[in-house]
Protein backbone atom coordinates (compact mmCIF):
# COMPACT_ATOMS: atom_id res chain seq x y z
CA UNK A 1 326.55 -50.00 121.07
CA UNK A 2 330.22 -48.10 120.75
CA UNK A 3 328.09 -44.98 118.89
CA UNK A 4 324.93 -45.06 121.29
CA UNK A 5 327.76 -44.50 124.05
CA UNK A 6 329.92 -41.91 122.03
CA UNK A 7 326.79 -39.81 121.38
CA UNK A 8 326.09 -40.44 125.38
CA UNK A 9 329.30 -39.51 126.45
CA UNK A 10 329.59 -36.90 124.37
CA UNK A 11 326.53 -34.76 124.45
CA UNK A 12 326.57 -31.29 126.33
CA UNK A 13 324.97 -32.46 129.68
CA UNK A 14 327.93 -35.00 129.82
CA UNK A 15 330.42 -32.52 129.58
CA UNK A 16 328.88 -29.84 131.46
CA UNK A 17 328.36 -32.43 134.53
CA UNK A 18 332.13 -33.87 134.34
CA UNK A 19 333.47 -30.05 134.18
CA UNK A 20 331.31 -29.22 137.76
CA UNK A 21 332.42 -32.64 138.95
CA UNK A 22 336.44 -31.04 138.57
CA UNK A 23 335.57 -27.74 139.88
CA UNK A 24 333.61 -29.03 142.28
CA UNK A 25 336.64 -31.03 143.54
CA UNK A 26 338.82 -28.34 143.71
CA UNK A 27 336.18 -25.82 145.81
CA UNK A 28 336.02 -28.93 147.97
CA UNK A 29 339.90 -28.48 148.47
CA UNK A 30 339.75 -25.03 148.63
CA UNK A 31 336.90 -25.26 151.71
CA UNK A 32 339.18 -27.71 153.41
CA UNK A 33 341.45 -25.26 153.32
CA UNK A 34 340.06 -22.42 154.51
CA UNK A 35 338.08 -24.38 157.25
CA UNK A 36 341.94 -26.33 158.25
CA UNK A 37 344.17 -23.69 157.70
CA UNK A 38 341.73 -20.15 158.44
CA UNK A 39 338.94 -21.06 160.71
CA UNK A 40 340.05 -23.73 162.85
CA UNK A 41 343.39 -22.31 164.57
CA UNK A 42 341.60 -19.11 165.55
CA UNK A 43 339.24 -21.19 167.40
CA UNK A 44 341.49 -23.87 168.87
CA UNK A 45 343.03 -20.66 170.38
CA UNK A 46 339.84 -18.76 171.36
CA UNK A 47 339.42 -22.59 173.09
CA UNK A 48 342.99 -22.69 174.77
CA UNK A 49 345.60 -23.91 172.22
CA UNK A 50 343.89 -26.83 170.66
CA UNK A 51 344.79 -28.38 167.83
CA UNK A 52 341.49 -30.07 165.75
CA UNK A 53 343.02 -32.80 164.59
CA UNK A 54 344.43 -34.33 167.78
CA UNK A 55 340.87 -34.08 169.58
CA UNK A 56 340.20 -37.78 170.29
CA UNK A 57 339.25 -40.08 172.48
CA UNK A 58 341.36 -43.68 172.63
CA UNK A 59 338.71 -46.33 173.19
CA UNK A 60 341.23 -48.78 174.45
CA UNK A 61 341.74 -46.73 177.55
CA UNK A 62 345.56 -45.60 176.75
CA UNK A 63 346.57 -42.17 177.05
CA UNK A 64 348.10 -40.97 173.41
CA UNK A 65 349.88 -37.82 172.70
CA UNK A 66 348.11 -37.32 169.07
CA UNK A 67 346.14 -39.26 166.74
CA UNK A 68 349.12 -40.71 164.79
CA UNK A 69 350.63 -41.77 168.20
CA UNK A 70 347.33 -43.73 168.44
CA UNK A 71 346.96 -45.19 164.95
CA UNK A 72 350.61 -46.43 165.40
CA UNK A 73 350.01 -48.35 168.29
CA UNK A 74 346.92 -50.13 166.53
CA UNK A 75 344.60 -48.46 168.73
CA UNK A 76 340.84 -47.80 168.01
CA UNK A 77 340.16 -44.11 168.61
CA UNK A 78 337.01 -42.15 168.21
CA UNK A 79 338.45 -38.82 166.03
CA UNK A 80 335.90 -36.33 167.16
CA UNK A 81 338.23 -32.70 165.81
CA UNK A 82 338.54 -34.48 162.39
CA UNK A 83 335.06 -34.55 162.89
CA UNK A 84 334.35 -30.96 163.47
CA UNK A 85 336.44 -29.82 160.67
CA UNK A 86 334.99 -31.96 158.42
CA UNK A 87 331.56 -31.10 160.16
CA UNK A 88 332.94 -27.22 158.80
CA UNK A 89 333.84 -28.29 155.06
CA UNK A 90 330.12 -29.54 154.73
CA UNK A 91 328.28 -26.72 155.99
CA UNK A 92 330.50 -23.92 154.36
CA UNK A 93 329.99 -25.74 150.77
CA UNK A 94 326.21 -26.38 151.72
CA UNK A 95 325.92 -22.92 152.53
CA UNK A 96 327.93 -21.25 148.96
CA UNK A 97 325.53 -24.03 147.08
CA UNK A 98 322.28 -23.08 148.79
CA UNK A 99 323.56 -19.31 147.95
CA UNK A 100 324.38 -20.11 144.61
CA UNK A 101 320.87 -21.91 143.66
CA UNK A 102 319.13 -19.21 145.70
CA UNK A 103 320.43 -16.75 142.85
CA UNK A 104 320.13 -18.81 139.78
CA UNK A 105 316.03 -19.12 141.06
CA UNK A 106 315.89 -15.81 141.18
CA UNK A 107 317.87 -15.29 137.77
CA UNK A 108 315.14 -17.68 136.44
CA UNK A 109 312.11 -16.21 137.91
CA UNK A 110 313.16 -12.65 136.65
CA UNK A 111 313.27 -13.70 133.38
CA UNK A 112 309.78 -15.77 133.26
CA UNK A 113 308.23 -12.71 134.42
CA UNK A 114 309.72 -11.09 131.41
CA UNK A 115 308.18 -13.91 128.92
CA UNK A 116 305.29 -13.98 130.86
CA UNK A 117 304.80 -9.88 130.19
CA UNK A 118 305.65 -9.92 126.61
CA UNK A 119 302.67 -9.65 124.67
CA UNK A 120 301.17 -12.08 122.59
CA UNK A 121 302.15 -11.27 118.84
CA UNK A 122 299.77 -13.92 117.05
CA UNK A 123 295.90 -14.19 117.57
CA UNK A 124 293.91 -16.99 116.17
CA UNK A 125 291.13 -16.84 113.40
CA UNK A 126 288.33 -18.35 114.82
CA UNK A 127 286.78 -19.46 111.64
CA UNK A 128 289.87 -21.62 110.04
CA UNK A 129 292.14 -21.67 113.43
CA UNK A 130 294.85 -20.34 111.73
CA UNK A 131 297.61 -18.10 113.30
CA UNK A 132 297.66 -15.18 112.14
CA UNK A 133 299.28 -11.17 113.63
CA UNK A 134 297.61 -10.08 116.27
CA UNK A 135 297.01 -6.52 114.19
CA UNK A 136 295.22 -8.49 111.34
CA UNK A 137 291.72 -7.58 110.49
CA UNK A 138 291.22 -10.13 107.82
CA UNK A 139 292.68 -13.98 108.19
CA UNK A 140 295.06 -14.47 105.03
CA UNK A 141 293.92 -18.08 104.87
CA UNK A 142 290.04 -17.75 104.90
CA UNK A 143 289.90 -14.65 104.29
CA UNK A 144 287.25 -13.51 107.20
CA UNK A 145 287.22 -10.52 108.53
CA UNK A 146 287.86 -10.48 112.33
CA UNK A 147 287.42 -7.81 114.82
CA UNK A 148 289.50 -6.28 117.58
CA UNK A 149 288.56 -9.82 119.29
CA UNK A 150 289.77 -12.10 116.89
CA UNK A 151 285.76 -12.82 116.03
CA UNK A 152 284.72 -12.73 112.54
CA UNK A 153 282.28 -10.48 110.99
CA UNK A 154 280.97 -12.74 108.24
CA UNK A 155 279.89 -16.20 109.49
């Protein structure tokens, strides 16, 4: 059981999807900071000085300064700018993902195309089905003779 999981745990896939996990964590903290520390003052201005993170609503009725005012008090409160910025975070890494796939499809269809084009180098002999080069004119099994077609000429 200890090998089946070292070979498991160890195989390329593994390794590959634990390194994109890590990077994938630090974009994430990189997009929270961009959307937190770039995007959202400009637009708390733009909105009249307002500050994300303290847009909330108190459900118990209480007026509170900020959120931690709130939370301090014990008070239930509906966070609706943590929201937004979060909201943000998901849609900017959504977006560089989409982008990201978008090209790799393309990558991947660009170089089908290019198998797909490439000519065949092997024909088969229709006598002993054997592969054999596509400029052949006798099979080097049988030994038929076969025509530009791949047909033989002695049956």
């Amino acid at each position: 059981m200890l090998k089946d999981f070292k070979q498991f745990a160890f195989k390329g896939n593994m390794i590959d999807l634990a390194v994109g996990v890590i990077i994938g964590g630090a974009f994430g903290k990189v997009v929270t900071s961009i959307v937190n520390d770039l995007i959202m003052p400009p637009i708390g201005l733009i909105l009249g000085k307002v500050d994300f993170k303290n847009l909330f609503i108190s459900l118990n009725g209480t007026k509170y300064d900020t959120i931690a005012a709130a939370q301090a008090e014990g008070a239930p409160t509906l966070n609706y700018g943590l929201f937004v910025s979060n909201f943000l975070d998901f849609m900017i890494v959504a977006f560089v993902i989409f982008f990201v796939i978008r090209q790799l499809n393309k990558l991947r269809t660009k170089q089908e195309a290019v198998v797909e084009a490439k000519a065949p180098e092997t024909k088969e002999c229709p006598r002993c089905l054997s592969e054999v080069p596509i400029k052949a004119t006798r099979c080097k099994f049988c030994t038929s003779e076969l025509g530009a077609s791949g047909s033989t000429a002695n049956a």
